[in-house]
N, C-alpha and C. Protein backbone atom coordinates (compact mmCIF):
# COMPACT_ATOMS: atom_id res chain seq x y z
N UNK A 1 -48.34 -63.14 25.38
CA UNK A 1 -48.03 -64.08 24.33
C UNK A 1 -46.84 -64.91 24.80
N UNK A 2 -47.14 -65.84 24.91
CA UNK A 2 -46.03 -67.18 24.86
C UNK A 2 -44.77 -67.59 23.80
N UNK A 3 -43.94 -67.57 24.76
CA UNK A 3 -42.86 -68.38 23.63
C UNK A 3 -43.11 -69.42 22.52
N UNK A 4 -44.28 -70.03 23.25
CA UNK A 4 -44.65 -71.61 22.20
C UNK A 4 -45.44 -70.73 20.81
N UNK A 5 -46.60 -69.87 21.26
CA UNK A 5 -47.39 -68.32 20.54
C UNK A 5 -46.46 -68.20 19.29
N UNK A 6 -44.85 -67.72 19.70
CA UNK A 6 -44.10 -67.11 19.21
C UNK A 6 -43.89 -67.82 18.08
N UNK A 7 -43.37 -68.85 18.23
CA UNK A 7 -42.85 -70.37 17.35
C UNK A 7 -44.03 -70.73 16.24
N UNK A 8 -45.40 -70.89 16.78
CA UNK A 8 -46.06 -71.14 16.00
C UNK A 8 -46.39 -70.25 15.11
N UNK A 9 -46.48 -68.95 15.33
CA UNK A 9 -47.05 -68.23 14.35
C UNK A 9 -45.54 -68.06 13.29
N UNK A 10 -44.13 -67.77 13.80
CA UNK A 10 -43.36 -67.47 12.61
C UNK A 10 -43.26 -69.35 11.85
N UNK A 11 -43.73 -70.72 12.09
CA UNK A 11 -44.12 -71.54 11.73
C UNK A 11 -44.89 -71.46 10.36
N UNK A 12 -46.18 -70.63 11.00
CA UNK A 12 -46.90 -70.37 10.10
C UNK A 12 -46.71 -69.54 8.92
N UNK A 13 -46.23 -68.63 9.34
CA UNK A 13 -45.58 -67.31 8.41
C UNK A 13 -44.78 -67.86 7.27
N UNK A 14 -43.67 -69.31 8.19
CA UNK A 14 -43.00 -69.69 6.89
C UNK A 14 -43.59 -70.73 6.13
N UNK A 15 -44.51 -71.32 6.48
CA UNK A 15 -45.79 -72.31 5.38
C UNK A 15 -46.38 -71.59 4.55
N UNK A 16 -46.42 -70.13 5.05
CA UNK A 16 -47.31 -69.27 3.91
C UNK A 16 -45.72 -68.91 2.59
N UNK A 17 -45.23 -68.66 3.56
CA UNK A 17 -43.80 -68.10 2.72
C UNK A 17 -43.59 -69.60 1.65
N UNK A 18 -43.71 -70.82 1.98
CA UNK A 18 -42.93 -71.80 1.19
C UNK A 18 -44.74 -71.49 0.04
N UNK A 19 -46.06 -72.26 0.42
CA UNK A 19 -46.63 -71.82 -0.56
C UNK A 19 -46.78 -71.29 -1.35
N UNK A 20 -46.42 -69.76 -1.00
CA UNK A 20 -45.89 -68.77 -1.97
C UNK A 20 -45.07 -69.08 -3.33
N UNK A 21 -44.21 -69.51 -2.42
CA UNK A 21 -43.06 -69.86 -3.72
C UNK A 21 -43.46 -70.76 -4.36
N UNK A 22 -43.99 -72.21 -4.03
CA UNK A 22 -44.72 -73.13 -4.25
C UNK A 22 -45.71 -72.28 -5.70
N UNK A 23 -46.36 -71.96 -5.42
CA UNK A 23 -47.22 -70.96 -6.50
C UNK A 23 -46.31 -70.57 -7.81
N UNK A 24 -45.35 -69.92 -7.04
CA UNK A 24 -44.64 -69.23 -8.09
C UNK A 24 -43.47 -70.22 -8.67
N UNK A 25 -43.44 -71.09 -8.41
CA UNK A 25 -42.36 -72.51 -9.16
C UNK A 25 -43.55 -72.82 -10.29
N UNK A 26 -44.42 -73.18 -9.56
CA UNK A 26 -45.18 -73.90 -10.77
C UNK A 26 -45.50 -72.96 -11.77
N UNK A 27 -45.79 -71.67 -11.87
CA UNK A 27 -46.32 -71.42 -12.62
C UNK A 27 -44.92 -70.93 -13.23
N UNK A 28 -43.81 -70.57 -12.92
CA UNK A 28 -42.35 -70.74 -14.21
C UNK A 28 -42.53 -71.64 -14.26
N UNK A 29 -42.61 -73.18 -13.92
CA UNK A 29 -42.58 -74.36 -14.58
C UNK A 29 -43.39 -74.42 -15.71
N UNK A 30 -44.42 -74.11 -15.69
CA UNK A 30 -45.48 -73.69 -16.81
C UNK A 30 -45.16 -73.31 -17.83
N UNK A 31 -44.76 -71.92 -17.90
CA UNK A 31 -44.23 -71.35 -18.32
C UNK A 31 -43.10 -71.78 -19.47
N UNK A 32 -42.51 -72.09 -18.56
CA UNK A 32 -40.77 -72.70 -19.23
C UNK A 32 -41.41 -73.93 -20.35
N UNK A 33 -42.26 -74.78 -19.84
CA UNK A 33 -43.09 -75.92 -20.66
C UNK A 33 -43.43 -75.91 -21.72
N UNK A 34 -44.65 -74.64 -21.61
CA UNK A 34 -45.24 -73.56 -22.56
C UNK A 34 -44.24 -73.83 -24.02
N UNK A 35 -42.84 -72.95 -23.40
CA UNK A 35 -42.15 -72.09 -24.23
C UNK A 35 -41.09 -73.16 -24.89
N UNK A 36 -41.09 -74.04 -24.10
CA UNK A 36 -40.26 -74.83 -24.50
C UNK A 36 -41.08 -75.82 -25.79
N UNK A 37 -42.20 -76.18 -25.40
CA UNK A 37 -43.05 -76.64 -26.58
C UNK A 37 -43.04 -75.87 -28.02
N UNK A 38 -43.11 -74.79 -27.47
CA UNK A 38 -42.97 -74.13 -29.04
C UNK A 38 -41.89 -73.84 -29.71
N UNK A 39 -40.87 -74.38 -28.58
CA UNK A 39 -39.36 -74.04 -29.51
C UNK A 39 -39.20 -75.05 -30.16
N UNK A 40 -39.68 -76.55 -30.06
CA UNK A 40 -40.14 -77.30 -30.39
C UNK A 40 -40.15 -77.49 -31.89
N UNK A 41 -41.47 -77.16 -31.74
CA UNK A 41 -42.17 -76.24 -32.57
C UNK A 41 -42.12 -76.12 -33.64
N UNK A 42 -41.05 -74.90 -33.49
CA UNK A 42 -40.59 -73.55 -34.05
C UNK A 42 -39.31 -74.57 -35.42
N UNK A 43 -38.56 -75.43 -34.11
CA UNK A 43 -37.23 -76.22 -34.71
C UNK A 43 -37.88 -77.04 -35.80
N UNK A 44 -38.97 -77.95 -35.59
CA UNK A 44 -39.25 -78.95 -36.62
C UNK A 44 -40.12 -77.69 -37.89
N UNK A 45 -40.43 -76.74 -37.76
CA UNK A 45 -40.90 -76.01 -39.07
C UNK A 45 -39.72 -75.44 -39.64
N UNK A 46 -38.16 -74.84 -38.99
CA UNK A 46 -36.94 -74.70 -39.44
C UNK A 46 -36.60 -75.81 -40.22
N UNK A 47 -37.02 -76.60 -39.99
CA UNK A 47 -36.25 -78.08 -40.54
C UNK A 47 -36.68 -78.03 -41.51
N UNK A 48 -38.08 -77.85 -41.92
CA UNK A 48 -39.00 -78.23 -43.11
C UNK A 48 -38.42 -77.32 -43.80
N UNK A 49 -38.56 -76.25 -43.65
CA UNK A 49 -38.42 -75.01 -44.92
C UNK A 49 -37.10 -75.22 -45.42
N UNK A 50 -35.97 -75.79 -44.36
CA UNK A 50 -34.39 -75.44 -44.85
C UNK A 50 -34.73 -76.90 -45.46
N UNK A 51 -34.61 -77.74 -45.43
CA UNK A 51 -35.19 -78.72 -46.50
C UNK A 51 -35.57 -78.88 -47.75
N UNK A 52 -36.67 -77.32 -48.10
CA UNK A 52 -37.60 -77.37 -49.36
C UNK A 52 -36.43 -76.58 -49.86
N UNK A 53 -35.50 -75.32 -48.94
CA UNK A 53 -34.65 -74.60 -49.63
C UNK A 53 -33.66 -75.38 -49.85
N UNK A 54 -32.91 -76.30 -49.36
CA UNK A 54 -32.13 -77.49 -50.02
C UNK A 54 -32.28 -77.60 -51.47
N UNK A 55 -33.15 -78.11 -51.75
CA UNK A 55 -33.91 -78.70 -52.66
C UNK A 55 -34.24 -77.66 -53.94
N UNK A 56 -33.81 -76.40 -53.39
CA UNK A 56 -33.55 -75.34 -54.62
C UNK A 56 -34.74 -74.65 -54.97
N UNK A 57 -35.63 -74.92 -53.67
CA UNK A 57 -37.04 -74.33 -53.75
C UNK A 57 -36.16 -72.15 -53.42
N UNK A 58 -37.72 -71.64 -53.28
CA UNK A 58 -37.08 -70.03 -52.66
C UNK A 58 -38.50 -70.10 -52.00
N UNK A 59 -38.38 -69.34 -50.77
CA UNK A 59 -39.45 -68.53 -49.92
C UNK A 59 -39.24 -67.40 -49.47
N UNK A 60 -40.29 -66.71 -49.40
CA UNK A 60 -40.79 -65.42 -48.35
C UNK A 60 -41.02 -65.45 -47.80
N UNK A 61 -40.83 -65.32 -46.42
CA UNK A 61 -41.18 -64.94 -45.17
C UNK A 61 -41.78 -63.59 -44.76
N UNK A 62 -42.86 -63.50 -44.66
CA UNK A 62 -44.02 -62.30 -44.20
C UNK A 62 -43.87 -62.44 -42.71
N UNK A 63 -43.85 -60.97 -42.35
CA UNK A 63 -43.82 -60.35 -41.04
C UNK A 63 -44.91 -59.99 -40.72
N UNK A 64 -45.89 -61.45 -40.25
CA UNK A 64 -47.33 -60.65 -40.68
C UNK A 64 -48.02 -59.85 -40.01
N UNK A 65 -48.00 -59.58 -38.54
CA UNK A 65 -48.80 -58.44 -38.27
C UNK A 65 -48.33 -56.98 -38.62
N UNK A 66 -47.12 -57.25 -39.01
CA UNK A 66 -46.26 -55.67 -39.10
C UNK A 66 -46.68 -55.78 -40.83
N UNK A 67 -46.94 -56.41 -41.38
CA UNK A 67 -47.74 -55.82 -42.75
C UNK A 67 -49.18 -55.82 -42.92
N UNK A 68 -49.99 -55.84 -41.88
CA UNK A 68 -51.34 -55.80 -41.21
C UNK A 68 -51.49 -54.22 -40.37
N UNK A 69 -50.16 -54.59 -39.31
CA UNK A 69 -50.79 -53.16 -38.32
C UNK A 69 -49.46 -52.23 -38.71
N UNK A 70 -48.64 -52.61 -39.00
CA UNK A 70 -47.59 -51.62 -39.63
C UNK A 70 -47.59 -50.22 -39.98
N UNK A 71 -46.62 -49.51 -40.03
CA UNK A 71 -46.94 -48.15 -40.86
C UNK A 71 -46.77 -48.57 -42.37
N UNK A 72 -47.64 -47.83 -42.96
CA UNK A 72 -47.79 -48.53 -44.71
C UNK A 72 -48.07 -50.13 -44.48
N UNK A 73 -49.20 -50.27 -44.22
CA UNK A 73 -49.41 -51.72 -43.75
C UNK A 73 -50.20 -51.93 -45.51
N UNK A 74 -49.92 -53.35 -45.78
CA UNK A 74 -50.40 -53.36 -47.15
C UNK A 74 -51.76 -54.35 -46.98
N UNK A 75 -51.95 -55.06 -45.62
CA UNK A 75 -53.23 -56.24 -45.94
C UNK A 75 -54.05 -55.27 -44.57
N UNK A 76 -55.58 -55.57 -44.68
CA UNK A 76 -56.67 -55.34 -43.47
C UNK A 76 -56.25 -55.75 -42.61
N UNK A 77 -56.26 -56.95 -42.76
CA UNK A 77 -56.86 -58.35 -41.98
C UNK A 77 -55.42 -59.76 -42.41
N UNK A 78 -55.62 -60.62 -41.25
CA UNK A 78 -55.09 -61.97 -41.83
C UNK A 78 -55.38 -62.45 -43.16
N UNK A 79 -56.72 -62.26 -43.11
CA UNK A 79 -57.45 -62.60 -44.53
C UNK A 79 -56.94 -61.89 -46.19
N UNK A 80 -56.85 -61.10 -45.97
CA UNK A 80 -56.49 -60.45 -47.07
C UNK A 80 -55.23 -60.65 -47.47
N UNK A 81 -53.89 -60.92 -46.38
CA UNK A 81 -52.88 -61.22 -46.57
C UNK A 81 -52.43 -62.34 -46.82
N UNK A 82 -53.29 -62.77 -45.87
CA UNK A 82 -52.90 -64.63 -46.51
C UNK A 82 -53.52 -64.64 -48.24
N UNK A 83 -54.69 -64.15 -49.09
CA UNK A 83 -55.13 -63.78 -50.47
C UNK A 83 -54.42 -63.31 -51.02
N UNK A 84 -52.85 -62.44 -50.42
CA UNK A 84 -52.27 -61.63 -51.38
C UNK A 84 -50.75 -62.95 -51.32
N UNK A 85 -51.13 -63.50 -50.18
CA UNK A 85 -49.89 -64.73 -50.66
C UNK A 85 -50.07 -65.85 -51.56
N UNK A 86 -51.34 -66.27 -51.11
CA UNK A 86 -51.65 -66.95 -52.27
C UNK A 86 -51.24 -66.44 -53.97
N UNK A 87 -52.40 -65.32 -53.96
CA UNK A 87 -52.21 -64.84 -55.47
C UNK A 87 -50.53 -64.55 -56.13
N UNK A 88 -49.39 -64.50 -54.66
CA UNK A 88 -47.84 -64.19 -55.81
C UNK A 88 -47.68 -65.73 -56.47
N UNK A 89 -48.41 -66.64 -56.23
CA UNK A 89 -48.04 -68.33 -56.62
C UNK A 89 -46.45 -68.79 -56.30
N UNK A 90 -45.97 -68.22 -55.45
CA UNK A 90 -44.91 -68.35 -54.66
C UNK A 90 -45.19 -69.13 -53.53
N UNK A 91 -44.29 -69.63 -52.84
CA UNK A 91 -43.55 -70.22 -51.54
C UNK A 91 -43.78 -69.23 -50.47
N UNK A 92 -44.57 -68.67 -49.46
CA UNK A 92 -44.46 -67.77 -49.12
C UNK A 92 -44.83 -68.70 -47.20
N UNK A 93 -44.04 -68.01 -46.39
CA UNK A 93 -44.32 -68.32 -45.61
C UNK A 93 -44.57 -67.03 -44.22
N UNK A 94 -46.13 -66.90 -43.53
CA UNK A 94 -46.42 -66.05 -42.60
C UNK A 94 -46.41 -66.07 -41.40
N UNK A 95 -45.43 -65.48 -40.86
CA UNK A 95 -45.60 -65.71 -39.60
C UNK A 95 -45.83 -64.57 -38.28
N UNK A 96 -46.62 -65.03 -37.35
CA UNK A 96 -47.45 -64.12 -36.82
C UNK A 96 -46.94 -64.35 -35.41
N UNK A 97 -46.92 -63.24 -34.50
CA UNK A 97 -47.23 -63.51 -32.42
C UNK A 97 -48.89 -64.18 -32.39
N UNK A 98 -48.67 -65.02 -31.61
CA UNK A 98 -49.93 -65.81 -31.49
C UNK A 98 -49.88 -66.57 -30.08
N UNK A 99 -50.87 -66.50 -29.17
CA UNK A 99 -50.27 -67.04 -28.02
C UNK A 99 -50.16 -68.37 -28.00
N UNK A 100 -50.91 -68.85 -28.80
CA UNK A 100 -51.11 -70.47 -29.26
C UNK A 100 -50.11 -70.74 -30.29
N UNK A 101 -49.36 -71.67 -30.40
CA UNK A 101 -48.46 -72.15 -31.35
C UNK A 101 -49.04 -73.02 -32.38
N UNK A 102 -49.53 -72.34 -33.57
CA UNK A 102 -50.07 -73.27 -34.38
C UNK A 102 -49.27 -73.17 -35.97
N UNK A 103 -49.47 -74.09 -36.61
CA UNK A 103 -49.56 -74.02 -38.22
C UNK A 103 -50.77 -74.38 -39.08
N UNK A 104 -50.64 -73.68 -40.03
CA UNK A 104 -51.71 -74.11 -41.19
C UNK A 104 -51.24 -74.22 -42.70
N UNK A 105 -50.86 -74.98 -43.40
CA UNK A 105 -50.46 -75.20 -44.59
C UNK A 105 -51.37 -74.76 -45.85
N UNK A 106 -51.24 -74.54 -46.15
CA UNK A 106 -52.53 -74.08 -47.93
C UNK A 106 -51.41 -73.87 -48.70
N UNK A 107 -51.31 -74.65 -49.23
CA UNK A 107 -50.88 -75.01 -50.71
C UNK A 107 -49.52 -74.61 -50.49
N UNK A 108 -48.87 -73.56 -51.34
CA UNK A 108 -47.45 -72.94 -51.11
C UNK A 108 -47.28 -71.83 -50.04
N UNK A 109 -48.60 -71.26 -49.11
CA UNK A 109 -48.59 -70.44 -48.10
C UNK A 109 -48.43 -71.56 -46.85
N UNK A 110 -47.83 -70.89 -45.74
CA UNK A 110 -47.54 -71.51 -44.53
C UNK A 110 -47.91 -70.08 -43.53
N UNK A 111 -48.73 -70.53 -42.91
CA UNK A 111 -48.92 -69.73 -41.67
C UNK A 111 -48.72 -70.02 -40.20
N UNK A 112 -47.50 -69.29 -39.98
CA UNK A 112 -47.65 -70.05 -38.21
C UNK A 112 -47.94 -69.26 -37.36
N UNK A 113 -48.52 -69.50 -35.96
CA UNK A 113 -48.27 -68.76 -34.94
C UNK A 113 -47.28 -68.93 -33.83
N UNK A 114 -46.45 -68.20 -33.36
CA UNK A 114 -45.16 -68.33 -32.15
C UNK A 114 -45.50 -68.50 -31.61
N UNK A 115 -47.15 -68.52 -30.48
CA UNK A 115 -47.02 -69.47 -29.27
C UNK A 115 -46.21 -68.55 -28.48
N UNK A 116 -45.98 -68.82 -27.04
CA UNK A 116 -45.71 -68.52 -25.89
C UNK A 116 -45.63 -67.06 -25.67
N UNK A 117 -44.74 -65.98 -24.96
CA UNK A 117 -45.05 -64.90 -24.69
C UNK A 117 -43.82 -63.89 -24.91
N UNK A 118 -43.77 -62.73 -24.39
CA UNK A 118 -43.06 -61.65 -25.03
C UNK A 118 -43.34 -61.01 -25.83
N UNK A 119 -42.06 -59.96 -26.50
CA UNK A 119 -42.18 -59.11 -27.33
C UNK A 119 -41.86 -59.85 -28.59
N UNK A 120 -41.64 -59.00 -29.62
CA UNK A 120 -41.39 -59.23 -31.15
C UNK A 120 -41.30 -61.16 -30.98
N UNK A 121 -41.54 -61.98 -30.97
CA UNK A 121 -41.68 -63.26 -30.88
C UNK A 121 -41.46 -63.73 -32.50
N UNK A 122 -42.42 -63.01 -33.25
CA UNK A 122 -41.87 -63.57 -34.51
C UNK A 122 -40.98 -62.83 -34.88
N UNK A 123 -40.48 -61.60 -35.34
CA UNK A 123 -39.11 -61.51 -35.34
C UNK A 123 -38.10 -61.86 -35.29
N UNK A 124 -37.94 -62.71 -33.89
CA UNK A 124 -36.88 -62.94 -33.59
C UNK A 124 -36.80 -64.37 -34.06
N UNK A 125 -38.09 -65.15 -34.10
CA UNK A 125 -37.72 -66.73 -35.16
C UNK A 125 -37.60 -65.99 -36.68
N UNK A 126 -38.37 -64.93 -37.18
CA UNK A 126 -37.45 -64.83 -38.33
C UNK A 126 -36.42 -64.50 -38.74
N UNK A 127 -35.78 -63.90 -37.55
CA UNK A 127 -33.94 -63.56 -37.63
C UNK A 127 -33.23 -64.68 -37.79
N UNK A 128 -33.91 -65.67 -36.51
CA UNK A 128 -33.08 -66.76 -36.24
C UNK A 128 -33.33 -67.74 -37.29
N UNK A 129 -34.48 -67.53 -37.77
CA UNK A 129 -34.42 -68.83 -39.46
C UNK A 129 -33.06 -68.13 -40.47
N UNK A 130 -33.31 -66.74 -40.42
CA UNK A 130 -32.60 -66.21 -41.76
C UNK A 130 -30.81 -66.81 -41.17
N UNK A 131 -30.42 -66.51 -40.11
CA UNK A 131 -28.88 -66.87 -39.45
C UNK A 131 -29.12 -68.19 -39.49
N UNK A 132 -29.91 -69.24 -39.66
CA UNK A 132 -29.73 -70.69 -39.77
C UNK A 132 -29.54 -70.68 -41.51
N UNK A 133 -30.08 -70.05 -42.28
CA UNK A 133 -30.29 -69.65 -43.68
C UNK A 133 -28.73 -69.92 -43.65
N UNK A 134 -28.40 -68.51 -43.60
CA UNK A 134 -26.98 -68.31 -43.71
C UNK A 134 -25.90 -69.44 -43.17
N UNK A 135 -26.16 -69.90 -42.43
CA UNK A 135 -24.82 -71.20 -41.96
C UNK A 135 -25.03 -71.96 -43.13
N UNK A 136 -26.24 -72.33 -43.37
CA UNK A 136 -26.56 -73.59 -44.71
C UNK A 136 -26.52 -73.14 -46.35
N UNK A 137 -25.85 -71.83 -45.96
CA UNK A 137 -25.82 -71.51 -47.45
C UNK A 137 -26.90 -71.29 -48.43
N UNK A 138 -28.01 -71.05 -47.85
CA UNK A 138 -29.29 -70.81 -49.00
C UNK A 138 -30.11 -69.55 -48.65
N UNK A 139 -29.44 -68.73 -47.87
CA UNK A 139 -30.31 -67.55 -47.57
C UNK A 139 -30.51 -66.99 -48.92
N UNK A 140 -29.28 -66.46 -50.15
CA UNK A 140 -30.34 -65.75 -51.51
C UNK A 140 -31.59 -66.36 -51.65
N UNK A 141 -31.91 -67.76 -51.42
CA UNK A 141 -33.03 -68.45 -51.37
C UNK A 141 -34.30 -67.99 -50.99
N UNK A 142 -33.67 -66.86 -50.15
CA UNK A 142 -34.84 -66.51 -49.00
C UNK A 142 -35.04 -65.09 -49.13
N UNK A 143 -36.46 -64.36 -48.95
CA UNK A 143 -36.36 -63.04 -48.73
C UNK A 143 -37.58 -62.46 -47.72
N UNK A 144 -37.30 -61.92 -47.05
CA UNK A 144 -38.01 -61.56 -45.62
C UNK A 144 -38.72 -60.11 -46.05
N UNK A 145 -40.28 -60.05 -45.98
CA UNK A 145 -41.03 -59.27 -46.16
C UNK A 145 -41.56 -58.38 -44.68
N UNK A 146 -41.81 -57.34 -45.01
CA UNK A 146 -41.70 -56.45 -43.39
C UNK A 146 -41.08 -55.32 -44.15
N UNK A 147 -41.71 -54.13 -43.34
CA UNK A 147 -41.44 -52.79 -43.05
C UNK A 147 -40.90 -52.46 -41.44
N UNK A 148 -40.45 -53.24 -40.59
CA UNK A 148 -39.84 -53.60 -39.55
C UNK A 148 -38.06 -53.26 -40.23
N UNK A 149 -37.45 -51.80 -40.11
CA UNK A 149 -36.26 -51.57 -40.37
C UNK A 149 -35.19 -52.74 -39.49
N UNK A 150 -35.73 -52.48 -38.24
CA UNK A 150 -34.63 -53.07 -37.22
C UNK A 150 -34.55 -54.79 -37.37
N UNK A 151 -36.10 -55.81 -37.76
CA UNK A 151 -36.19 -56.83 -38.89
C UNK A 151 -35.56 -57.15 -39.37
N UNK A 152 -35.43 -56.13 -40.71
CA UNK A 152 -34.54 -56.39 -41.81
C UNK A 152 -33.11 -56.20 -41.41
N UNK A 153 -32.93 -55.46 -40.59
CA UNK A 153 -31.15 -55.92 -40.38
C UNK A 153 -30.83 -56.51 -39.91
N UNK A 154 -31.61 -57.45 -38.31
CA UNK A 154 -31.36 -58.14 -37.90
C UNK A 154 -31.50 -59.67 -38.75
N UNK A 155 -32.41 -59.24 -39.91
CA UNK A 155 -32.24 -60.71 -40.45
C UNK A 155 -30.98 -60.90 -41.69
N UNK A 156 -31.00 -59.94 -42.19
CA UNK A 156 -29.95 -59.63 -42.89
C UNK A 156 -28.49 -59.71 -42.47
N UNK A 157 -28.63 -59.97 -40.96
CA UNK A 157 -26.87 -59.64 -40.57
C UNK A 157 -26.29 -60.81 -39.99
């Protein structure tokens, strides 16, 4: 094997090495995009609700798969829960982990999904609505539904 042998192949080795990374940029770029869209998101549906609570409205916030798959879970299905929000004729707003970031409005129910990835995802936007609550002064406004102990204190605190 040749010196020139030598050159070319660790050449090669490092084209595979930059591709590599190449791969793996884009897809955190992705990623970061993703997540950043739904914080997005996340901010212009904060806006809305602290708005309606302005305005001297009150909402609930449902922890909805943890009152679906929960221990003492009270709904089947989406279906049934979104029926049991409807029927309080309240302000109630559900929010779910969803890998897709969506909303759906019906009447005084709001259902969103968090979009992008991780753990507790909604959780942690419903902590972080309830601590935006609190700077603006209308959290009594608000009351956060869930059998999620660690939830409730984190939204509470």
């Amino acid at each position: 094997m040749s010196a020139q042998d030598i050159l070319v192949g660790a050449r090669v080795q490092h084209v595979r090495e930059l591709k590599t990374e190449i791969a793996r940029l884009k897809a955190e770029n992705a990623r970061l995009h993703d997540e950043n869209a739904a914080l997005r998101a996340h901010l212009d549906l904060a806006i809305l609700a602290a708005e309606e609570l302005r305005d001297g409205a009150t909402l609930e916030i449902w922890d909805g798969w943890n009152l679906i798959l929960g221990a003492g879970r009270v709904a089947r299905d989406r279906d049934e829960l979104i029926a049991q929000a409807k029927a309080t004729g309240r302000r109630v707003w559900i929010v779910l982990d969803g890998h897709d970031e969506r909303v759906v409005n019906d009447g005084l129910v709001r259902i969103s999904y968090t979009g992008g990835t991780g753990e507790q995802r909604a959780d942690r936007f419903i902590a972080a609505f309830m601590r935006m609550a609190r700077y603006l002064g209308v959290a009594d406004h608000v009351a956060v539904r869930t059998r999620d102990k660690a939830l409730l204190k984190a939204a509470n605190s």
